[in-house]
C-alpha atoms as a PDB file:
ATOM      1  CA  UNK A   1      21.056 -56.882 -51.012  1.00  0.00           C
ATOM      2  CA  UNK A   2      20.422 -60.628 -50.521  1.00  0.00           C
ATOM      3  CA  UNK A   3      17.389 -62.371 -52.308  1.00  0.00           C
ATOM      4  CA  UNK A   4      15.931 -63.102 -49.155  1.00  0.00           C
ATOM      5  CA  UNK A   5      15.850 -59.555 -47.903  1.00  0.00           C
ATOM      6  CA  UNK A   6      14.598 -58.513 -51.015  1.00  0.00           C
ATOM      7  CA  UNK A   7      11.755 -61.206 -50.504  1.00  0.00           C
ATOM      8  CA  UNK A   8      10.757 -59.807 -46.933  1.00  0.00           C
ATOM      9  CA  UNK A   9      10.730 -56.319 -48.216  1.00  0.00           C
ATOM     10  CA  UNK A  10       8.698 -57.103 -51.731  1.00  0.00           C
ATOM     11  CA  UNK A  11       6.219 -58.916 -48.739  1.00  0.00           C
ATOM     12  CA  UNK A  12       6.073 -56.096 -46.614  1.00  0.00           C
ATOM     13  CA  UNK A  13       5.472 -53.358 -49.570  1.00  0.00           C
ATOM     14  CA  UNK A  14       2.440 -55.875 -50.992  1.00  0.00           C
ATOM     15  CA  UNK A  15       1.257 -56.354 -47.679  1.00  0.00           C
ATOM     16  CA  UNK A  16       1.209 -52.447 -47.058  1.00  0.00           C
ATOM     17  CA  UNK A  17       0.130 -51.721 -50.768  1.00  0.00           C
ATOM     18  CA  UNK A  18      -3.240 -54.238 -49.824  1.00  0.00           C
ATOM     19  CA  UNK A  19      -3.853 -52.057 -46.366  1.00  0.00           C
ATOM     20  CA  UNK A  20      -3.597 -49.325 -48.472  1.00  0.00           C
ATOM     21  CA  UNK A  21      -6.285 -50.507 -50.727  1.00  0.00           C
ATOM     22  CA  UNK A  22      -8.555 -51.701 -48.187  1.00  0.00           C
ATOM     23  CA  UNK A  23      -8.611 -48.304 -46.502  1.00  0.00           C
ATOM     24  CA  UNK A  24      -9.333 -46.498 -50.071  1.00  0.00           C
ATOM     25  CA  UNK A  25     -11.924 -48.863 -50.403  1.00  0.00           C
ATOM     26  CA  UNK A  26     -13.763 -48.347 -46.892  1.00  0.00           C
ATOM     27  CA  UNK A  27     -13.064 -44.661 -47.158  1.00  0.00           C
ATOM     28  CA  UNK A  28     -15.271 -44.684 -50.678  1.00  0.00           C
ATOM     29  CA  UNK A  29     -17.946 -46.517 -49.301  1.00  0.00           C
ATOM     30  CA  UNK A  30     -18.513 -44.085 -46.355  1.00  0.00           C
ATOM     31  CA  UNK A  31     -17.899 -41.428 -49.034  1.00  0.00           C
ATOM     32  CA  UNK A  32     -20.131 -42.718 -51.123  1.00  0.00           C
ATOM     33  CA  UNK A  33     -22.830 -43.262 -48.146  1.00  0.00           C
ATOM     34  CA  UNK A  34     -22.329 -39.239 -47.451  1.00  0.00           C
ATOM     35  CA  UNK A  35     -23.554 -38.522 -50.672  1.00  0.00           C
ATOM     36  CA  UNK A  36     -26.226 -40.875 -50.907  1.00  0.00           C
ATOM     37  CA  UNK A  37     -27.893 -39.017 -47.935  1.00  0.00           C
ATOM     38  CA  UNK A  38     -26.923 -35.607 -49.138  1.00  0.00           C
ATOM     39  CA  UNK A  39     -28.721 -37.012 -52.432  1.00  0.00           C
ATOM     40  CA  UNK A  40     -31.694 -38.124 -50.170  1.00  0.00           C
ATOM     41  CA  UNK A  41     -31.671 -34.613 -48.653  1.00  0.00           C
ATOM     42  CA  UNK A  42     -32.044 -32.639 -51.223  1.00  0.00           C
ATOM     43  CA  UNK A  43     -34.259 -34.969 -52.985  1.00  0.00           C
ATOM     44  CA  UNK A  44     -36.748 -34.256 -50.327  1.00  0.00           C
ATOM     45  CA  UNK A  45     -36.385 -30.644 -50.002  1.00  0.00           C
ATOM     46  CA  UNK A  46     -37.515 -30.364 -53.847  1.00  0.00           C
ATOM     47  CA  UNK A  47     -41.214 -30.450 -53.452  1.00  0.00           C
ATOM     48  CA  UNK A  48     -41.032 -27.399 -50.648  1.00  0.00           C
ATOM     49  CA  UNK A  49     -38.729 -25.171 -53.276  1.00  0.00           C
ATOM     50  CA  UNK A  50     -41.378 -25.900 -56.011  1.00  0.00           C
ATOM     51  CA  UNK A  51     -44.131 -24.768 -53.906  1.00  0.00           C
ATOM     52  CA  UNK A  52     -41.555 -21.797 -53.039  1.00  0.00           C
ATOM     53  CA  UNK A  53     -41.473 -20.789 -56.461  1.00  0.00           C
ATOM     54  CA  UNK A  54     -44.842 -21.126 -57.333  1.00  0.00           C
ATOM     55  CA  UNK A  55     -45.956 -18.958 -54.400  1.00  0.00           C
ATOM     56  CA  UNK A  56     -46.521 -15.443 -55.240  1.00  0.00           C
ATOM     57  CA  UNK A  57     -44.440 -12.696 -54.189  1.00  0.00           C
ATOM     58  CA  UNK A  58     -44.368 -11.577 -50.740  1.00  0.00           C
ATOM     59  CA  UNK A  59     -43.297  -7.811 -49.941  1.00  0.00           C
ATOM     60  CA  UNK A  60     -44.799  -4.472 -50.552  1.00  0.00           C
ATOM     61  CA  UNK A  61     -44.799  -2.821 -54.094  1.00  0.00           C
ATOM     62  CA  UNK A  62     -41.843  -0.668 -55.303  1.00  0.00           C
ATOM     63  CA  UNK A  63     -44.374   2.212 -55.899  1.00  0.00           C
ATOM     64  CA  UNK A  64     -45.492   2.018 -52.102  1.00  0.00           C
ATOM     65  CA  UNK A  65     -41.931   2.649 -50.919  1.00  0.00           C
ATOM     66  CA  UNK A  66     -41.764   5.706 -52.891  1.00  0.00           C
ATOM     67  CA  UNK A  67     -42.357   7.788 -50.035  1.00  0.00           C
ATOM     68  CA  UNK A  68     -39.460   6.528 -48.720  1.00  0.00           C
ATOM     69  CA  UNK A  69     -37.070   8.520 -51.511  1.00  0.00           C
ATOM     70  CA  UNK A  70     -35.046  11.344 -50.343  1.00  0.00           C
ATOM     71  CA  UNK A  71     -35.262  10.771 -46.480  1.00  0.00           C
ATOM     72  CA  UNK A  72     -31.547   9.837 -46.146  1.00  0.00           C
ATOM     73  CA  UNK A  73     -29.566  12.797 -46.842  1.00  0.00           C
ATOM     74  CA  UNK A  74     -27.060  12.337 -49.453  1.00  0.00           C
ATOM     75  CA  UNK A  75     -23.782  12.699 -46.877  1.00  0.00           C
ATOM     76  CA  UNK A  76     -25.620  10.063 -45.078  1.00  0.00           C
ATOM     77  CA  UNK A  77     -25.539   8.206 -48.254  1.00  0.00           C
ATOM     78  CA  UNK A  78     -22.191   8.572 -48.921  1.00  0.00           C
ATOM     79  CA  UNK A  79     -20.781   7.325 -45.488  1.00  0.00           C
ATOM     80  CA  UNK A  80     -22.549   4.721 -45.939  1.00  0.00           C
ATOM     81  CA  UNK A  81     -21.446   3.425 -49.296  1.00  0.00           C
ATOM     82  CA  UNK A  82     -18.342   3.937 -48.290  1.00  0.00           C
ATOM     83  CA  UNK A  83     -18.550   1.603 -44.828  1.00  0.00           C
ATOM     84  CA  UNK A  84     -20.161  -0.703 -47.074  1.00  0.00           C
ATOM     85  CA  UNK A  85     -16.922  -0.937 -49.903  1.00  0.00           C
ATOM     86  CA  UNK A  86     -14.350  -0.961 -47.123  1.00  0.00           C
ATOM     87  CA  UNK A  87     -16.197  -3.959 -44.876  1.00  0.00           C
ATOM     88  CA  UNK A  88     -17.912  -6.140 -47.067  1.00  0.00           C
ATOM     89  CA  UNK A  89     -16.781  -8.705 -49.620  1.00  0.00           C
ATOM     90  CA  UNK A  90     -13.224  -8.627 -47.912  1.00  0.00           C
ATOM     91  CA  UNK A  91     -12.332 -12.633 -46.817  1.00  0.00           C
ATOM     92  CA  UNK A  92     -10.344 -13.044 -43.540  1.00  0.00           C
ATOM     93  CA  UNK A  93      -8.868 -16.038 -43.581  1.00  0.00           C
ATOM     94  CA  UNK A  94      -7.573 -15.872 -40.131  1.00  0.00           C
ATOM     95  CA  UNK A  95     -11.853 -15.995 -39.125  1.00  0.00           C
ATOM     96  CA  UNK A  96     -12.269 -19.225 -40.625  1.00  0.00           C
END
């Protein structure tokens, strides 16, 4: 290979090595502008889980459900725990 096609080609790689670093460059700035509002959200939605956790507990007491115990029968049970351990926790990645 001749020195002067060597030349055009070492041009042509720095050339395409400096596009290369301008785009990394642009694409961390908008990455890093992404985050900044994601930062900015959540920022703001502190005060409102504070005041979540502070609140006090909504819901009716365990002892008040108690009447509740016994009214499913037990084959009713069953079926159910068993729809529940074939269709849940099971990731279909053809759904995504």
């Amino acid at each position: 290979m001749s020195k002067a096609i060597k030349s055009q080609v070492m041009k042509q790689l720095e050339s395409l090595f400096e596009e290369l670093e301008q785009r990394i460059l642009k694409y961390e700035g908008q990455r890093m502008k992404h985050l900044e509002s994601l930062l900015e959200e959540l920022e703001q939605r502190i005060p409102e889980f504070a005041r979540m956790l502070k609140a006090p507990p909504r819901g009716v007491a365990g002892a008040q459900l108690l009447r509740f115990a016994g009214g499913i029968a037990s084959d009713d049970l069953a079926l159910m725990q068993d729809a529940i351990e074939k269709g849940c926790e099971q990731v279909r990645l053809d759904e995504w």
